[in-house]
PDB file of N, CA and C in Angstrom:
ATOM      1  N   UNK A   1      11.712  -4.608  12.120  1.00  0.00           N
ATOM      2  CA  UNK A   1      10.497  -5.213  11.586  1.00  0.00           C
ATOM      3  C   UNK A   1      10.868  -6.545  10.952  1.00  0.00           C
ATOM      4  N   UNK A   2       9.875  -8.087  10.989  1.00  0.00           N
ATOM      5  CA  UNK A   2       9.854  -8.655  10.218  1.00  0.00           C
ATOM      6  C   UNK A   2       9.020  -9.062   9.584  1.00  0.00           C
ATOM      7  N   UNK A   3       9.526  -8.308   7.930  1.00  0.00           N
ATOM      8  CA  UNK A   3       8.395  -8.486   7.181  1.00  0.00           C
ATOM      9  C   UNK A   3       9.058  -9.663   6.018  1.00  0.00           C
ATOM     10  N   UNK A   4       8.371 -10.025   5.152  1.00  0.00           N
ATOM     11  CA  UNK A   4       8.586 -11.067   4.183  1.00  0.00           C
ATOM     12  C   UNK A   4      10.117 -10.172   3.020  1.00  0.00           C
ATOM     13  N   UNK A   5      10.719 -10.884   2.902  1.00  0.00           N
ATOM     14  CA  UNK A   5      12.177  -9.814   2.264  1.00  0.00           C
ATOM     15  C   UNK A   5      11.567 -10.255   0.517  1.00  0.00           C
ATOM     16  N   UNK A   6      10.724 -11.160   0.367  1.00  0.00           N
ATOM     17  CA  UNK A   6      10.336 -11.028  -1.636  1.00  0.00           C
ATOM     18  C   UNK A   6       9.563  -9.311  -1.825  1.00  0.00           C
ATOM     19  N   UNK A   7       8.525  -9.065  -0.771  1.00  0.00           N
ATOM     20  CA  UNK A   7       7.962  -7.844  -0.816  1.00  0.00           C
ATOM     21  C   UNK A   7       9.130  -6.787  -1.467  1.00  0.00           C
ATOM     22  N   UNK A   8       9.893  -7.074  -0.829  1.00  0.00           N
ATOM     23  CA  UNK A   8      11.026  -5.671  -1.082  1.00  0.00           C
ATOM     24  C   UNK A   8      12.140  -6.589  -2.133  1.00  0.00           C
ATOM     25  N   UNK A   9      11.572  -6.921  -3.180  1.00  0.00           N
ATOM     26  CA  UNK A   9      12.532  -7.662  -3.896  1.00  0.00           C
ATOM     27  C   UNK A   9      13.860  -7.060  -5.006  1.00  0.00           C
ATOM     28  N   UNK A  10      13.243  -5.716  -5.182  1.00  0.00           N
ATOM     29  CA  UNK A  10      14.247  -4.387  -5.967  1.00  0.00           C
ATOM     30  C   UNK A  10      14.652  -3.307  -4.902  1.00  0.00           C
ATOM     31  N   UNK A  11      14.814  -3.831  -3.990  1.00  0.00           N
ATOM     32  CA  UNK A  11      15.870  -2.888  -2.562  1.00  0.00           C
ATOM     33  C   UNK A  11      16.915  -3.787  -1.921  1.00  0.00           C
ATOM     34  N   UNK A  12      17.936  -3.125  -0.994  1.00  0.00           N
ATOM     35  CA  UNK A  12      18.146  -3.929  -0.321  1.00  0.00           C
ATOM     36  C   UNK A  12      17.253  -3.858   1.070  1.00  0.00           C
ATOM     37  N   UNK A  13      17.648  -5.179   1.696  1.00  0.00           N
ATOM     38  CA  UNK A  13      16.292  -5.122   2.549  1.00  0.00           C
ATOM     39  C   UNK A  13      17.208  -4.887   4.284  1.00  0.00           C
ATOM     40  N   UNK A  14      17.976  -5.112   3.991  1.00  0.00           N
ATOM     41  CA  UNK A  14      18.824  -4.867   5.524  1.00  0.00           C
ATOM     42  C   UNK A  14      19.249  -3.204   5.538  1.00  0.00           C
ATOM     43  N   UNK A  15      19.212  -2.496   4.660  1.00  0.00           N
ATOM     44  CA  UNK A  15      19.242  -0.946   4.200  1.00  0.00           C
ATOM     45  C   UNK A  15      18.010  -0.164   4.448  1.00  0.00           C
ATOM     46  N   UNK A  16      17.055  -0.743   4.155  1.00  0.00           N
ATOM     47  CA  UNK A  16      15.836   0.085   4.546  1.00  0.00           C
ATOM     48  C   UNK A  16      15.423   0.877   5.884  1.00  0.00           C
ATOM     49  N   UNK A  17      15.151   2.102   5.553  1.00  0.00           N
ATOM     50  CA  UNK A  17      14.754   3.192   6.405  1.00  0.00           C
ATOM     51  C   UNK A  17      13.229   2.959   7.074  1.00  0.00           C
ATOM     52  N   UNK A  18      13.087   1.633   7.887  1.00  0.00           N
ATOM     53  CA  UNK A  18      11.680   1.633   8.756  1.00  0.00           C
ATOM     54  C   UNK A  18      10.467   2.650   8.904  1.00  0.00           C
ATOM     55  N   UNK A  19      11.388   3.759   9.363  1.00  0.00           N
ATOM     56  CA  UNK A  19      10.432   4.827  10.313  1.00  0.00           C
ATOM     57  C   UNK A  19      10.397   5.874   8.884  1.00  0.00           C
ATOM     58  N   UNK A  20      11.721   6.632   8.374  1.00  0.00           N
ATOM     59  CA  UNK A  20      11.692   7.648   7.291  1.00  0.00           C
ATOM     60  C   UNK A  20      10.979   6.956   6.382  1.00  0.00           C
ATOM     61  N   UNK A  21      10.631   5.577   6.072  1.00  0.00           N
ATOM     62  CA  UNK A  21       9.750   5.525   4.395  1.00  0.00           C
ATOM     63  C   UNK A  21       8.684   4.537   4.820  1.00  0.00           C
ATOM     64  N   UNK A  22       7.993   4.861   5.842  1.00  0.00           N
ATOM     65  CA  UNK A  22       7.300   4.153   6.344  1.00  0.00           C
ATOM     66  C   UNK A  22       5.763   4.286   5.383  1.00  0.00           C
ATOM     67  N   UNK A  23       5.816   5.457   4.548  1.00  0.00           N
ATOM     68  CA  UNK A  23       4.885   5.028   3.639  1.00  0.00           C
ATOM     69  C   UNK A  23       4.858   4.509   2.776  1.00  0.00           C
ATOM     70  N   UNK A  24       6.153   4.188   1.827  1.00  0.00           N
ATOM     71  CA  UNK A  24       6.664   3.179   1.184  1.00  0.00           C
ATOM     72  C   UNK A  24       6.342   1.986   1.543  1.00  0.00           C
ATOM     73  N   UNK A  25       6.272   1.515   2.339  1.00  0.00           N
ATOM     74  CA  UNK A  25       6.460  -0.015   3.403  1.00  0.00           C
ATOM     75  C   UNK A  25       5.210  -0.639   3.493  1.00  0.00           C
ATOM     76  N   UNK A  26       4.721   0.675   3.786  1.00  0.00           N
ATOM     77  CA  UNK A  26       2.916   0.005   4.296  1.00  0.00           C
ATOM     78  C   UNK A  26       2.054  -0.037   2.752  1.00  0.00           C
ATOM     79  N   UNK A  27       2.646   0.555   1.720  1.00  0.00           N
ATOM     80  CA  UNK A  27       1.974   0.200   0.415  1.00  0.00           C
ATOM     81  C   UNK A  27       2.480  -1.089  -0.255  1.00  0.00           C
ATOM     82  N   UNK A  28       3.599  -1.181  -0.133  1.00  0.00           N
ATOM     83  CA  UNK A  28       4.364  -2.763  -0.286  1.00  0.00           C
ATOM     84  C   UNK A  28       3.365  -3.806   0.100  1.00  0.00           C
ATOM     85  N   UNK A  29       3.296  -3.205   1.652  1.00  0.00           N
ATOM     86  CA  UNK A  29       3.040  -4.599   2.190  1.00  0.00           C
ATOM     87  C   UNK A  29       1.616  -4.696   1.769  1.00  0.00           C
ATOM     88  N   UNK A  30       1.042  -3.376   1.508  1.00  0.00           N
ATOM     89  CA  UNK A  30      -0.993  -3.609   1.372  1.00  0.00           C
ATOM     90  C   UNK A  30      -0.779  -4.413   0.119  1.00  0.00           C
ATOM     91  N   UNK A  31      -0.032  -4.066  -1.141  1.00  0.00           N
ATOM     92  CA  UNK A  31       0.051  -4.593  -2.593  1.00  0.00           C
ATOM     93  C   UNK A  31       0.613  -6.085  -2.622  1.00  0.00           C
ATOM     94  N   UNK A  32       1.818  -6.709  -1.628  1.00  0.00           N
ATOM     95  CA  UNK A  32       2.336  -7.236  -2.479  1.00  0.00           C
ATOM     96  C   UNK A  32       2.674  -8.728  -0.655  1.00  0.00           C
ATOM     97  N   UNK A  33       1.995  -8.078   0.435  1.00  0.00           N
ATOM     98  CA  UNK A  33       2.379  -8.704   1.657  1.00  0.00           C
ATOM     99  C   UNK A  33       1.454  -9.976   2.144  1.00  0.00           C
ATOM    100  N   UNK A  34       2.070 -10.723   2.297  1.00  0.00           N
ATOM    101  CA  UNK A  34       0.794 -11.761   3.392  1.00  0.00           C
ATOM    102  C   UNK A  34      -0.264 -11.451   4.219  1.00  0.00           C
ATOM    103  N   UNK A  35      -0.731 -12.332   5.163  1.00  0.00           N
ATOM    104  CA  UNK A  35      -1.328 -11.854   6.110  1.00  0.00           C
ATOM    105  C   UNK A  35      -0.655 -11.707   7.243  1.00  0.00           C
ATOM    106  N   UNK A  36       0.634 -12.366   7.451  1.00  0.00           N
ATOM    107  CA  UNK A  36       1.543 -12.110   8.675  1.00  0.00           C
ATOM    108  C   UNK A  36       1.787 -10.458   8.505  1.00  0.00           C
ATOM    109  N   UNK A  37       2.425 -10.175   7.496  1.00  0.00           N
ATOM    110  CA  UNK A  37       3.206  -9.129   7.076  1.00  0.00           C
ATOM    111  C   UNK A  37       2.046  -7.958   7.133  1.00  0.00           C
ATOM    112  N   UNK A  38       0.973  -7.960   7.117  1.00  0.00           N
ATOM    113  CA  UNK A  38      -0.324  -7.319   7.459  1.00  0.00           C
ATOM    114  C   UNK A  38      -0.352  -6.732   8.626  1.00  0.00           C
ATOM    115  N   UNK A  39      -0.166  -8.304   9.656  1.00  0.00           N
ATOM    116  CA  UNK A  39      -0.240  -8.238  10.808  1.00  0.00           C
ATOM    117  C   UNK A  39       0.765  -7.008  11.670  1.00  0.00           C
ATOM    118  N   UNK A  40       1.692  -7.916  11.467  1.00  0.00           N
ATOM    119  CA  UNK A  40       3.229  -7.281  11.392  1.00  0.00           C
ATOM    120  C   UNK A  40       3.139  -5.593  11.192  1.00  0.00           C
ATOM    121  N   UNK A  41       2.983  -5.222  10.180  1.00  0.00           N
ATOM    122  CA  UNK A  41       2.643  -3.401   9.649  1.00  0.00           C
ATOM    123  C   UNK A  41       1.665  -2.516  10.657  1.00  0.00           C
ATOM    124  N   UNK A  42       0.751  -3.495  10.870  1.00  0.00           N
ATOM    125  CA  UNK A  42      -0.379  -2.797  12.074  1.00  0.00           C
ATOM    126  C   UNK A  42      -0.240  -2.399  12.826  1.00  0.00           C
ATOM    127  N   UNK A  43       0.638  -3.803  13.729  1.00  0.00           N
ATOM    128  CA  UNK A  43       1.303  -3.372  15.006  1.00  0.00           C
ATOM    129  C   UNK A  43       2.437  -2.515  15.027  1.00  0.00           C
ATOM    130  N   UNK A  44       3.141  -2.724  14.120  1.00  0.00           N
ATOM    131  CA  UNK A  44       4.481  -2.118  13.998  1.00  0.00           C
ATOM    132  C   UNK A  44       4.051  -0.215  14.271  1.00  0.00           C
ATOM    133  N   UNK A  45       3.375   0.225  12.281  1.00  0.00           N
ATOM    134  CA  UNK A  45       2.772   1.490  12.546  1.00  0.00           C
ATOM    135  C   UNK A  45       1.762   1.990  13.092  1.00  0.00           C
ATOM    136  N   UNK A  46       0.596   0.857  13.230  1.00  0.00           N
ATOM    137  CA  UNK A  46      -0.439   1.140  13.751  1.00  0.00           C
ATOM    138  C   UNK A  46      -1.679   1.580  12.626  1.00  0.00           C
ATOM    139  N   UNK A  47      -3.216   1.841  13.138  1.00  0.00           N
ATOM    140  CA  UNK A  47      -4.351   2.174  12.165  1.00  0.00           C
ATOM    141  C   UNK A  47      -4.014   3.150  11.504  1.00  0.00           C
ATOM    142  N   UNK A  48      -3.612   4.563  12.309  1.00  0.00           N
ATOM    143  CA  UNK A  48      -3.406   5.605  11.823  1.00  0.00           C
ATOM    144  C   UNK A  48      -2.434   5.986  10.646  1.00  0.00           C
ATOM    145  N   UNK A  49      -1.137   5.627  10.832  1.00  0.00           N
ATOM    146  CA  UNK A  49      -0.248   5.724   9.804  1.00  0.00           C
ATOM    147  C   UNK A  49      -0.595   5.004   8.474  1.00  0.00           C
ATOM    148  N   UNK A  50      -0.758   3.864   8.900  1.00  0.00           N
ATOM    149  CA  UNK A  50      -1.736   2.929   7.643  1.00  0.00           C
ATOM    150  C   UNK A  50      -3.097   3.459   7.138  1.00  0.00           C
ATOM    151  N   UNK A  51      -3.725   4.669   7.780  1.00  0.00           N
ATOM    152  CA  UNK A  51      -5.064   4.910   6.704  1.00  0.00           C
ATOM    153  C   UNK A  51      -4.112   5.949   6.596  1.00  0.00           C
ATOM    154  N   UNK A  52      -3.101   6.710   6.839  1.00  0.00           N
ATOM    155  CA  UNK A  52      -2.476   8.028   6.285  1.00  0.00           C
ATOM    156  C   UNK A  52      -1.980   7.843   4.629  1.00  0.00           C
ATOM    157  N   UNK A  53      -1.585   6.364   4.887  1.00  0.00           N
ATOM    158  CA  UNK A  53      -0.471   6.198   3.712  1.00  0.00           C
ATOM    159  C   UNK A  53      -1.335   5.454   2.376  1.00  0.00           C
ATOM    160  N   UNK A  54      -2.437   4.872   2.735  1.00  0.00           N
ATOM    161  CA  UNK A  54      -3.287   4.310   2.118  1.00  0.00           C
ATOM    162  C   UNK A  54      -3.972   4.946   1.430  1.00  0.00           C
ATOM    163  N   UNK A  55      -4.660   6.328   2.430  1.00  0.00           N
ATOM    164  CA  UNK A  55      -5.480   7.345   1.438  1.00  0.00           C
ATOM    165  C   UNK A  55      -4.881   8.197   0.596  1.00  0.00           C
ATOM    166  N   UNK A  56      -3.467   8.390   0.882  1.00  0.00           N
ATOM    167  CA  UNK A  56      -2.566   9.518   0.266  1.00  0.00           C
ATOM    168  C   UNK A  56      -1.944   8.560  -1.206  1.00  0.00           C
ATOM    169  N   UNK A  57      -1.475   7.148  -0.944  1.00  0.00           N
ATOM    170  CA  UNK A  57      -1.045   6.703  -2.169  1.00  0.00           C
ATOM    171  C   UNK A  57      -1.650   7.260  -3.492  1.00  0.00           C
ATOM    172  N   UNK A  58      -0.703   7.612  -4.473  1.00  0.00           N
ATOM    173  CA  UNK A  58      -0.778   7.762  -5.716  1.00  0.00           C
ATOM    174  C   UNK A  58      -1.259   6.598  -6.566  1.00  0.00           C
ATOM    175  N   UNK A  59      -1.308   5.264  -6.279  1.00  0.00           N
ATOM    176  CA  UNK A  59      -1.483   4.390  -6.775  1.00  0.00           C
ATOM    177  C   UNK A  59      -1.675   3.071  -6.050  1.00  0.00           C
ATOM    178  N   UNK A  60      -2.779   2.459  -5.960  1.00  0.00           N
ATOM    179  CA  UNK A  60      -2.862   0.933  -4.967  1.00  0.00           C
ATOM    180  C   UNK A  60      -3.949   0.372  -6.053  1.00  0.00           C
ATOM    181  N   UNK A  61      -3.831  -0.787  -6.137  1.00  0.00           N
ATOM    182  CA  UNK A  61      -4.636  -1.391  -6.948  1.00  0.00           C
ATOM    183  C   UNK A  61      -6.280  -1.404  -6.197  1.00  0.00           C
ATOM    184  N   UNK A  62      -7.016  -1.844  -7.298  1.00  0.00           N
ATOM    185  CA  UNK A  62      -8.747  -1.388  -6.832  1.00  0.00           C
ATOM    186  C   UNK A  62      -8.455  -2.611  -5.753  1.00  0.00           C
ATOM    187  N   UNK A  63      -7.850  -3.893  -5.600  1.00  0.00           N
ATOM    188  CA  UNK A  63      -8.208  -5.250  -4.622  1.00  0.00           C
ATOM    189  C   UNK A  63      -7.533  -4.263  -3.262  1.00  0.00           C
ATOM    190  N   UNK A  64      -6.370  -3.289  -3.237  1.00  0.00           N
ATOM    191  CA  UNK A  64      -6.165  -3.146  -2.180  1.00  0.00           C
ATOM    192  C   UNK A  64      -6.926  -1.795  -1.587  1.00  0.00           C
ATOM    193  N   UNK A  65      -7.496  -0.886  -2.611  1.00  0.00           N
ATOM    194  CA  UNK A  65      -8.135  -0.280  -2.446  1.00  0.00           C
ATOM    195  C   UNK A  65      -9.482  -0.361  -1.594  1.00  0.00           C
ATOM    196  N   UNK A  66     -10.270  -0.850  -2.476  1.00  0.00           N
ATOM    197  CA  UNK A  66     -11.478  -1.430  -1.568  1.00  0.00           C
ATOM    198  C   UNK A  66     -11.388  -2.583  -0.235  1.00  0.00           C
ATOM    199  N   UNK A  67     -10.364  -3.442  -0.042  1.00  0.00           N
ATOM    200  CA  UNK A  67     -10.151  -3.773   0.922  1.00  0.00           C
ATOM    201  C   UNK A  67      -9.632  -3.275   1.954  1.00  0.00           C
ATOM    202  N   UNK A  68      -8.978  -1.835   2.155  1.00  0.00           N
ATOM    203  CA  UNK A  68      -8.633  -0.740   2.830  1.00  0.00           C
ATOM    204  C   UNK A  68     -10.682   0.113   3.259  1.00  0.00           C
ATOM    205  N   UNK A  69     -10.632   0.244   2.224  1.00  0.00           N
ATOM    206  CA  UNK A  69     -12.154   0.695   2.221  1.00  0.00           C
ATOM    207  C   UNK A  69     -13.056  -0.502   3.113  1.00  0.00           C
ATOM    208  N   UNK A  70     -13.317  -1.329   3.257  1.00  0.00           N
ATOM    209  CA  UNK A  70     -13.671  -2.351   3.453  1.00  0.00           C
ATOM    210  C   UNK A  70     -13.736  -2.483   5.323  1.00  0.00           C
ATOM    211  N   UNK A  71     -12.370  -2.777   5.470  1.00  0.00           N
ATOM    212  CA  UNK A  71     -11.568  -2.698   6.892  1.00  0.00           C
ATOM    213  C   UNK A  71     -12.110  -1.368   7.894  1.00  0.00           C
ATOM    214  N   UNK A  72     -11.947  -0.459   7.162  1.00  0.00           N
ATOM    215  CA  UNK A  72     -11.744   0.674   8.227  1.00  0.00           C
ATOM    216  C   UNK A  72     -13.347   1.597   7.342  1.00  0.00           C
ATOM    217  N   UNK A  73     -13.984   1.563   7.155  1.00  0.00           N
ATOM    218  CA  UNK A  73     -14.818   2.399   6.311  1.00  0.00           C
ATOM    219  C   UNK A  73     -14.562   3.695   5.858  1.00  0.00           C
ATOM    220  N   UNK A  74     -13.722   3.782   5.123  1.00  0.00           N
ATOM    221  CA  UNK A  74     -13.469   4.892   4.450  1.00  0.00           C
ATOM    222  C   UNK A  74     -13.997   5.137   3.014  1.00  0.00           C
ATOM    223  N   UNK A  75     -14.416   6.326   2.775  1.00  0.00           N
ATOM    224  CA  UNK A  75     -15.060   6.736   1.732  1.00  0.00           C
ATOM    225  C   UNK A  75     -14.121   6.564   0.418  1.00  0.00           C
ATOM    226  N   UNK A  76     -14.424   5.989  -0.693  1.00  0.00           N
ATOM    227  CA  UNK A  76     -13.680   5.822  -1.505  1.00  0.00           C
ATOM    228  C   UNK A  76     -12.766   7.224  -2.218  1.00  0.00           C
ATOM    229  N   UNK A  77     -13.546   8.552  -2.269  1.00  0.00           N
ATOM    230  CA  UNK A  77     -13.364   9.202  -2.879  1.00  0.00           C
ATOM    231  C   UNK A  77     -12.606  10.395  -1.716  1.00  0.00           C
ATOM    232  N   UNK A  78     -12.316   9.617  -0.666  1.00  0.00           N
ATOM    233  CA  UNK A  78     -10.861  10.287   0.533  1.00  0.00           C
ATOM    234  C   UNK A  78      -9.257   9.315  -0.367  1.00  0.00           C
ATOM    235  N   UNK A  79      -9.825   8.390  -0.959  1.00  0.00           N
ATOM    236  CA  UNK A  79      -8.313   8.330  -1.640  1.00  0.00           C
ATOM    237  C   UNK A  79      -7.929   8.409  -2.684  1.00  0.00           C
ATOM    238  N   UNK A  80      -6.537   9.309  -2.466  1.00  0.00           N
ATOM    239  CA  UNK A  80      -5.974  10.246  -3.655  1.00  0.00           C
ATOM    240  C   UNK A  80      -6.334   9.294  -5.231  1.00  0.00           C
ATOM    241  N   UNK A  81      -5.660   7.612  -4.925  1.00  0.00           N
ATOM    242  CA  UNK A  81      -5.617   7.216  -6.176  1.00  0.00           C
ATOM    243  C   UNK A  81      -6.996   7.143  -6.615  1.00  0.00           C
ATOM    244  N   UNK A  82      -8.397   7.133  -6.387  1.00  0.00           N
ATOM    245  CA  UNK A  82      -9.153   6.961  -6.473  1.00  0.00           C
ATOM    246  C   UNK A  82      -9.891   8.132  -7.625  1.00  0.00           C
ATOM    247  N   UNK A  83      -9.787   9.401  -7.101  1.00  0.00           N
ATOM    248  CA  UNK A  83     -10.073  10.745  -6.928  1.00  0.00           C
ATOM    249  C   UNK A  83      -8.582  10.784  -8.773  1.00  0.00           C
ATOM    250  N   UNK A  84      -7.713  10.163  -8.684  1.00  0.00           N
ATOM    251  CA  UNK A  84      -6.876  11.070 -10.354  1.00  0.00           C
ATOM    252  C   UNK A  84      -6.686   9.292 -10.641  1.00  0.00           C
ATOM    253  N   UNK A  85      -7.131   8.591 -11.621  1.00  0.00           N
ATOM    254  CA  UNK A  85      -6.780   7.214 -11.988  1.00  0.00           C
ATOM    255  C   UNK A  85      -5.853   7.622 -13.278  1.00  0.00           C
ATOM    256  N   UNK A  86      -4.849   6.523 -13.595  1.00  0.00           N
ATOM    257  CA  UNK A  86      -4.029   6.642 -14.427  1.00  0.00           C
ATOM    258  C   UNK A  86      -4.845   6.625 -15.967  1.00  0.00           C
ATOM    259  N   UNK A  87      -4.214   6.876 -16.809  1.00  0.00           N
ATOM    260  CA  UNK A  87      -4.879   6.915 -18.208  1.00  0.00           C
ATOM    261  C   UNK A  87      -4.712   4.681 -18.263  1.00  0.00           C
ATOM    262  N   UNK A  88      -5.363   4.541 -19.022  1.00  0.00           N
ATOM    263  CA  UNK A  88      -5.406   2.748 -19.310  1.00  0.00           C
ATOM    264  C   UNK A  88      -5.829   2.744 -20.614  1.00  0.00           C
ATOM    265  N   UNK A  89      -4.127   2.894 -21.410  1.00  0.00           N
ATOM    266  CA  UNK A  89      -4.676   2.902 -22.979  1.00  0.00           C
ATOM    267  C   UNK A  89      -5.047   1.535 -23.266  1.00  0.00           C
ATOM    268  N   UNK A  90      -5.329   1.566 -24.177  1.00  0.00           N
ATOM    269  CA  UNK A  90      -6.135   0.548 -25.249  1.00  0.00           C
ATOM    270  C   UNK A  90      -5.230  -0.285 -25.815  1.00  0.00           C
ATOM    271  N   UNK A  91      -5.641  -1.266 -26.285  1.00  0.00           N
ATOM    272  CA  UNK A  91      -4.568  -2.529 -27.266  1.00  0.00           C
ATOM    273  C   UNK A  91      -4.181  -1.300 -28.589  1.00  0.00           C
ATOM    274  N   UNK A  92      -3.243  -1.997 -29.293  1.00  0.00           N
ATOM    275  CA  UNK A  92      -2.959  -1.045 -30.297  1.00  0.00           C
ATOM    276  C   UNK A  92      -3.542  -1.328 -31.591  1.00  0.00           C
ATOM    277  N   UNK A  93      -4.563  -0.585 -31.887  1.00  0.00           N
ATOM    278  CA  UNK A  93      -5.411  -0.779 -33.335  1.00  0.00           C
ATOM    279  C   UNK A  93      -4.379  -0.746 -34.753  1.00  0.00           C
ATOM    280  N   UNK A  94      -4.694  -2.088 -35.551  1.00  0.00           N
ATOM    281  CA  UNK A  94      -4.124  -1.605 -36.850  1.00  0.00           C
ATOM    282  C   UNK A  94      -4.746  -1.625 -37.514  1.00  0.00           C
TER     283      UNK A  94
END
């Protein structure tokens, strides 16, 4: 694959497991990838693996969220992060 090597900036990038962490990869690239690197992921895994890994993430931000939603029409509440959101404490009162 060539994808952008800043995406994967806390790995090494010539080490990476393509196919075994391929859901790793495709959340990278939804969060943090171009539009080449978009491109690139599509063809590479294809629609399917990409709405697998998209709806199952534990965590994608709402911009990549709804733009996943957006693309392919998927119901918001088919993805996991959607369905358990993290706690978002508060500033700290004194």
């Amino acid at each position: 694959m060539n994808l952008s090597r800043e995406i994967f900036w806390d790995v090494n990038y010539d080490t990476i497991h393509w196919e075994e962490n391929y859901q790793w990869v495709i959340c990278r690239v939804l969060e943090y990838g171009s539009l080449e690197d978009w491109k690139e992921m599509r063809k590479h895994y294809g629609d399917e693996k990409l709405i697998e890994s998209a709806t199952n993430a534990r965590s994608l931000s709402k911009k990549t969220m709804h733009f996943i939603h957006n693309i392919f029409e998927i119901p918001l509440n088919k993805f996991r992060c959607y369905n358990s959101t993290h706690s978002d404490p508060l500033h700290w009162m004194y």
